[in-house]
Protein backbone atom coordinates (compact mmCIF):
# COMPACT_ATOMS: atom_id res chain seq x y z
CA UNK A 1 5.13 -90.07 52.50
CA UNK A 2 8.92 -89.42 53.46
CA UNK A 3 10.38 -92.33 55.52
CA UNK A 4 11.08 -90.42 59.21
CA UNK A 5 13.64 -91.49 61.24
CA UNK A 6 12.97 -91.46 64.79
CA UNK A 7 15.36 -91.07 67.70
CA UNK A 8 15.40 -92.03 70.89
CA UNK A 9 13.59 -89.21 72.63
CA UNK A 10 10.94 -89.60 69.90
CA UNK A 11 10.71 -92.92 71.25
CA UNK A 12 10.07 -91.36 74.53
CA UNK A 13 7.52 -89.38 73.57
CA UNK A 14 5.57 -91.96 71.53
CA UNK A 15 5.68 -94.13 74.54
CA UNK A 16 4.40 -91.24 76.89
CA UNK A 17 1.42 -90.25 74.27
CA UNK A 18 0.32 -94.11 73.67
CA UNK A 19 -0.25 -94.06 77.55
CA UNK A 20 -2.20 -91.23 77.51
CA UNK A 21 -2.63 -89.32 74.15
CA UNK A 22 -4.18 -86.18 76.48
CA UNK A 23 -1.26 -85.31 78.73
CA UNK A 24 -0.61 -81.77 78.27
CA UNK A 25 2.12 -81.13 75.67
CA UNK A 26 4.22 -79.16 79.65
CA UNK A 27 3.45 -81.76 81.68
CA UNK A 28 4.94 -84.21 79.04
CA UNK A 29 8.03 -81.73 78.94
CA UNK A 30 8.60 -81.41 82.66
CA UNK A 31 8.06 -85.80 82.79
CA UNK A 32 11.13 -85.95 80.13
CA UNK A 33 13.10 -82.90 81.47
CA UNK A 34 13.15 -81.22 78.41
CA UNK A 35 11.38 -77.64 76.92
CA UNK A 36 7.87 -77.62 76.23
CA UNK A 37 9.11 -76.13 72.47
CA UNK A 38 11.18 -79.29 72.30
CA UNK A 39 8.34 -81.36 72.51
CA UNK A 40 5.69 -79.60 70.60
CA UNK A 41 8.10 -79.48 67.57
CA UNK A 42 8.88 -82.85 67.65
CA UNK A 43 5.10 -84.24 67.75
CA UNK A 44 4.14 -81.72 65.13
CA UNK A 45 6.34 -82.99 63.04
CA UNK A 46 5.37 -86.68 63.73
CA UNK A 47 2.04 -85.69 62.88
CA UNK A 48 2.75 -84.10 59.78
CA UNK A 49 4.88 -87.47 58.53
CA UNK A 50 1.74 -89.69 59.68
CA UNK A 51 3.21 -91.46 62.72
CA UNK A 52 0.84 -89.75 65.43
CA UNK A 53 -3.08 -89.51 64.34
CA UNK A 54 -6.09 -88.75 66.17
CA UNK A 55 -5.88 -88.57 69.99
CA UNK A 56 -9.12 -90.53 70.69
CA UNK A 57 -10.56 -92.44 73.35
CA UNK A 58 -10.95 -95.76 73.70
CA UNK A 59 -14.30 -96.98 73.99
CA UNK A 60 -15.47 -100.44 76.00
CA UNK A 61 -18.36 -102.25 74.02
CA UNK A 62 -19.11 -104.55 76.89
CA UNK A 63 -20.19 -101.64 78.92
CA UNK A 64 -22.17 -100.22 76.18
CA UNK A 65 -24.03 -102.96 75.95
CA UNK A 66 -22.51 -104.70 72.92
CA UNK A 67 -22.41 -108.17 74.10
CA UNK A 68 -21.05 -110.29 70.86
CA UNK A 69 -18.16 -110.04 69.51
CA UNK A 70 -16.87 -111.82 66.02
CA UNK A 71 -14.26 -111.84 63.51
CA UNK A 72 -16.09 -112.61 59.44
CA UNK A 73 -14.38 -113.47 57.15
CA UNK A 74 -15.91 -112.52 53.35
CA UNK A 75 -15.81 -114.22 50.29
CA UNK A 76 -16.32 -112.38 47.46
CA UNK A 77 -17.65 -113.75 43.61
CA UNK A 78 -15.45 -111.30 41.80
CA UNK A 79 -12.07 -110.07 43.71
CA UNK A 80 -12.88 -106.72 41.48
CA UNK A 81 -15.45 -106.14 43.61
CA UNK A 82 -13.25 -105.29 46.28
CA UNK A 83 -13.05 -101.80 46.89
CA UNK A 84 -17.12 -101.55 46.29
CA UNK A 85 -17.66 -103.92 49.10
CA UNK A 86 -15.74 -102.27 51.26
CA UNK A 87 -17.32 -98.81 50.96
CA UNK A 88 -20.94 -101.20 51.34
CA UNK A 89 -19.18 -102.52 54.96
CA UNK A 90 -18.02 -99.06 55.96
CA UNK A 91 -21.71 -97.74 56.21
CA UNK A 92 -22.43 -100.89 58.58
CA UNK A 93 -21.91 -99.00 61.80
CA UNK A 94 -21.45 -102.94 63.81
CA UNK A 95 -18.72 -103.44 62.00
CA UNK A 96 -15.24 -101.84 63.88
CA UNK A 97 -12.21 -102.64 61.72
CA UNK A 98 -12.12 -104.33 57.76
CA UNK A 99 -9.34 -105.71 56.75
CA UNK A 100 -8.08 -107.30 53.19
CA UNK A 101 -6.62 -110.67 53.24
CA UNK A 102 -4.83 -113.21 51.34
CA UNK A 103 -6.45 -116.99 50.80
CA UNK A 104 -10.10 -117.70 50.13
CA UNK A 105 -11.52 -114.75 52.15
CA UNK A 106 -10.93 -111.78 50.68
CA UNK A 107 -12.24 -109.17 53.62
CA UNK A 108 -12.23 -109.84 57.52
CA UNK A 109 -14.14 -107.48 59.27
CA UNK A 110 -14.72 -107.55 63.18
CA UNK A 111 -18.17 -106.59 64.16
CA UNK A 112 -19.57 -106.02 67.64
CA UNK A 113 -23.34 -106.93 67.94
CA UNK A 114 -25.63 -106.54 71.21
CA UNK A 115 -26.49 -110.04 71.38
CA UNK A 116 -26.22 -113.18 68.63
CA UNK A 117 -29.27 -112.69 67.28
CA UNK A 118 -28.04 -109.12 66.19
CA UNK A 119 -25.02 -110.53 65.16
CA UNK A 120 -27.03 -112.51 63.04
CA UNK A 121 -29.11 -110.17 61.16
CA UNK A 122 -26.00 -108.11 60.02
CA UNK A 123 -24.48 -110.87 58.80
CA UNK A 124 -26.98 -112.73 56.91
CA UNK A 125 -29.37 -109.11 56.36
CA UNK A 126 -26.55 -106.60 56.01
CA UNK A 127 -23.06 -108.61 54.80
CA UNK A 128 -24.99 -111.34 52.71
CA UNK A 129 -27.18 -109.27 51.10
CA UNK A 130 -24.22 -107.52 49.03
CA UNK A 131 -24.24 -108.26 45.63
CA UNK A 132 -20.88 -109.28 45.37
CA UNK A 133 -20.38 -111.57 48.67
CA UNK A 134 -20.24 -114.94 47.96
CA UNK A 135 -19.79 -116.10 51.56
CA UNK A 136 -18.91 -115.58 54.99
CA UNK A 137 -17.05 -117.68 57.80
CA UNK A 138 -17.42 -116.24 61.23
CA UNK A 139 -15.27 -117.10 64.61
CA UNK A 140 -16.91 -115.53 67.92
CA UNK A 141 -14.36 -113.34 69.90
CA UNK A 142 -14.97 -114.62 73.70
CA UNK A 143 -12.55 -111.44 75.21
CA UNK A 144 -9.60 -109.65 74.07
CA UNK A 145 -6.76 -110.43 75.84
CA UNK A 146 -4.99 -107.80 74.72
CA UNK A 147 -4.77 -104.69 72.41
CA UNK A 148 -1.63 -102.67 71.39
CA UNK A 149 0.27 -99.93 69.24
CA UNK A 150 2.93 -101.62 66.80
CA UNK A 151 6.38 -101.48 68.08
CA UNK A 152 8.42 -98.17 67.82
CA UNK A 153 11.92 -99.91 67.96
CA UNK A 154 11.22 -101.36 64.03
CA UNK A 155 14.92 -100.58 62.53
CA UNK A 156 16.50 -98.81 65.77
């Protein structure tokens, strides 16, 4: 991917979408003063380098009834393994987000579970079972303070 350099009114309009990634592509035009052409060129083309993906919604687990929260951290018995594993954690639909990591752990995944005892089963029934997963370490997640995009000013 070609390294895009973004001005300030790209700024703007990255700003604008992250509050609401469904304002229509006028009334984002007529809230920076500029043509509605000016604005769909310039997220088309953000799109096209990468920056903006998928306009989604954000969803609350509390509210759907996913009471648990936790971060696990994975060991694995053969860091070769890696990529395997992590197509086997993709098809567990409690876990949200797997990351790789440096240290001991090689995987952290977060996984929201209705309760603890759910939490339980996928990680001693669905994460331990794997072949390849030596161990796990898991913090709870009481709340989330706070969520956000990365910062658009990197190298301004």
């Amino acid at each position: 991917m070609s390294e895009i350099k973004l001005d300030p009114f790209d700024i703007r309009i990255i700003k604008e979408l992250t509050e609401d990634a469904r304002i229509p592509m006028i009334q984002l035009a007529q809230k920076l003063k500029v043509s509605n052409t000016l604005v769909h060129q310039r997220v088309r083309k953000m799109k096209e380098a990468g920056i903006l993906k998928n306009a989604t919604y954000e969803l609350d687990p509390l509210t759907l009834g996913y009471e648990t929260s936790a971060y696990t951290q994975i060991m694995l018995t053969n860091s070769k393994a890696i990529r395997k594993v992590e197509r086997e954690l993709e098809k567990i639909p409690e876990i949200v987000e797997c990351v790789n990591i440096s240290g001991r752990y090689a995987l952290l995944v977060h996984i929201y579970a209705e309760n603890n005892r759910a939490l339980r089963d996928v990680i001693y029934l669905k994460i331990q079972s794997l072949e390849e997963v030596e161990g796990t370490n898991t913090t709870f997640a009481f709340e989330t303070a706070f969520r956000r995009n990365v910062p658009v000013e990197i190298g301004m």
